[in-house]
C-alpha atoms as a PDB file:
ATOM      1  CA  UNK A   1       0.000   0.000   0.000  1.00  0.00           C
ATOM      2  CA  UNK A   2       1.329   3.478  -0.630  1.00  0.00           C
ATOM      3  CA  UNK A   3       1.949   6.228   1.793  1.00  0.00           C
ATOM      4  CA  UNK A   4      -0.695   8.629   3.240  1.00  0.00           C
ATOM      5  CA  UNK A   5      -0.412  12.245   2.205  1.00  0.00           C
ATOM      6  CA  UNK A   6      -0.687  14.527   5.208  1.00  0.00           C
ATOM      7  CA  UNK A   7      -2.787  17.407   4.217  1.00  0.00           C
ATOM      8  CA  UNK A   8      -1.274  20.828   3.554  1.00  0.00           C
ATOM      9  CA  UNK A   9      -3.379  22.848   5.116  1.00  0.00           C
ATOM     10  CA  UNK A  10      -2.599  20.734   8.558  1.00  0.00           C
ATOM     11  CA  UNK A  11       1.433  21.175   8.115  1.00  0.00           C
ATOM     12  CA  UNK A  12       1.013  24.709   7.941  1.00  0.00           C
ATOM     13  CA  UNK A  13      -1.552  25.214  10.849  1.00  0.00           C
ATOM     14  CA  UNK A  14      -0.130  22.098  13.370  1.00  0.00           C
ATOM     15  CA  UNK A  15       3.300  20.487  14.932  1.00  0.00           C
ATOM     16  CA  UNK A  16       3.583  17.587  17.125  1.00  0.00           C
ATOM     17  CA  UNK A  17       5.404  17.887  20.485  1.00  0.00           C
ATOM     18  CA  UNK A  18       7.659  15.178  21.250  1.00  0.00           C
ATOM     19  CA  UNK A  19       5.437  13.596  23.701  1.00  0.00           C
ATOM     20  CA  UNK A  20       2.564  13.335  20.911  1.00  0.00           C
ATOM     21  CA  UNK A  21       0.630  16.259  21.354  1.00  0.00           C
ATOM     22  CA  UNK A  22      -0.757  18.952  19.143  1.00  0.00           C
ATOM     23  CA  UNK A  23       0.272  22.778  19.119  1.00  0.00           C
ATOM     24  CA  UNK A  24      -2.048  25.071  17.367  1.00  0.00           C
ATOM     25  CA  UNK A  25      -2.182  28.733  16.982  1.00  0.00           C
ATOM     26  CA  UNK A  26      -4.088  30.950  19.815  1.00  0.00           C
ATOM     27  CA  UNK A  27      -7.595  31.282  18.721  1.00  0.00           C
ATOM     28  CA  UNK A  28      -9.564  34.447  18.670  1.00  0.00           C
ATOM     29  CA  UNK A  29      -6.908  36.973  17.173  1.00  0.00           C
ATOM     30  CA  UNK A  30      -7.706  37.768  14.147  1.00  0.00           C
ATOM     31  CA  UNK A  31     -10.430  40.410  13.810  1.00  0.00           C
ATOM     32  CA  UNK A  32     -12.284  42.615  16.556  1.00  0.00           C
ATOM     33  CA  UNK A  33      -9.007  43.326  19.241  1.00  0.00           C
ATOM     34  CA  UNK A  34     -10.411  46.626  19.782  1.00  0.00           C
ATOM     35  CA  UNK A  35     -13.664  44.907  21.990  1.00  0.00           C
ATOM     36  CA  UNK A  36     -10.707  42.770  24.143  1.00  0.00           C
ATOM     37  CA  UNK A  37      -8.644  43.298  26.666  1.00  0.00           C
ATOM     38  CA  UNK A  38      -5.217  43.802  26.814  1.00  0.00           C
ATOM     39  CA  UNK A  39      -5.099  40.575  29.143  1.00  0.00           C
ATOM     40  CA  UNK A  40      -6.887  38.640  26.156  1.00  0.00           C
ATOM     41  CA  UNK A  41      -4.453  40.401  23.407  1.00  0.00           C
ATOM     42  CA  UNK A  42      -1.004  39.313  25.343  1.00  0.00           C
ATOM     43  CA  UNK A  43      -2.401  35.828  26.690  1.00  0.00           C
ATOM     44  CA  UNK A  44      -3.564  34.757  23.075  1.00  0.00           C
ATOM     45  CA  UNK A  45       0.008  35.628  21.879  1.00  0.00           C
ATOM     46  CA  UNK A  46       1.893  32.123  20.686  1.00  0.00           C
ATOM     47  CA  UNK A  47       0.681  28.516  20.188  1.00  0.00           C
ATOM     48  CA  UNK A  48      -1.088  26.422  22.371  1.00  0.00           C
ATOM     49  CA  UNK A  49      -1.851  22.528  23.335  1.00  0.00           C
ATOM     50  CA  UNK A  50      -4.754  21.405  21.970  1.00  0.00           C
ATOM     51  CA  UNK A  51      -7.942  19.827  23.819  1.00  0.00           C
ATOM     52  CA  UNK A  52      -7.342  15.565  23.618  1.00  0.00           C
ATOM     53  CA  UNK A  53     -10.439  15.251  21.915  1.00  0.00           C
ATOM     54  CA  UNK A  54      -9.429  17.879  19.327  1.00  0.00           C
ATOM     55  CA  UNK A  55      -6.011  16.202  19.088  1.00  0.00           C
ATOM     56  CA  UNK A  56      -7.329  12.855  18.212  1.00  0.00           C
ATOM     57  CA  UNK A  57      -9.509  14.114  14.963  1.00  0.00           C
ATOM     58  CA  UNK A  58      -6.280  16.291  13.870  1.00  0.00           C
ATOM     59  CA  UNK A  59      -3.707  13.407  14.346  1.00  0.00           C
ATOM     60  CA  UNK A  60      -5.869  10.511  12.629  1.00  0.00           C
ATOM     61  CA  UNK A  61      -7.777  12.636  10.089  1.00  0.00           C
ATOM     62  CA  UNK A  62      -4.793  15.203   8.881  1.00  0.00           C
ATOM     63  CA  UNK A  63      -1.786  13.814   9.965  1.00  0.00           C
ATOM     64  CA  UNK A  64      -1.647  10.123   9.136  1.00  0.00           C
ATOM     65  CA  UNK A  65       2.064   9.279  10.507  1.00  0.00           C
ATOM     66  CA  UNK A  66       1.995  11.642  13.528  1.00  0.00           C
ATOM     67  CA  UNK A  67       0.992   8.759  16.010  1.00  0.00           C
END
C-alpha cells in the first residue's frame, strides 16, 4: 500500500510535540481586538496545546504518521 499524504493545510496550521501532542495557533486573534482586553491580546500571543479530543480528529484525520 502506498503512503498517506498529510494534508497541507494541517502542516502549515499544526506540529507535534515530542510527547505526541498537538500545538495550534491561539484562537480568537484575528479580527475585533479593539472589543478585548489587553489581558486577552497578550495571553492569546503564541501557540497552544490542543484539547485531547481535538487532538485525536487532527492526528488521525490530517496527519496520518503523527501517532
Amino acid at each position: 500500500m502506498s503512503k498517506l499524504k498529510t494534508k497541507s493545510g494541517a502542516k502549515k496550521r499544526f506540529k507535534l510535540t515530542a510527547t505526541g501532542k498537538v500545538k495550534a495557533g491561539q484562537a480568537g486573534k484575528r479580527h475585533g481586538m479593539i472589543k478585548r482586553t489587553n489581558k486577552q491580546i497578550r495571553n492569546k500571543r503564541g501557540t497552544t496545546t490542543m484539547s485531547e479530543a481535538d487532538a485525536k480528529i487532527v492526528k488521525k484525520n490530517f496527519i496520518p504518521y503523527g501517532l
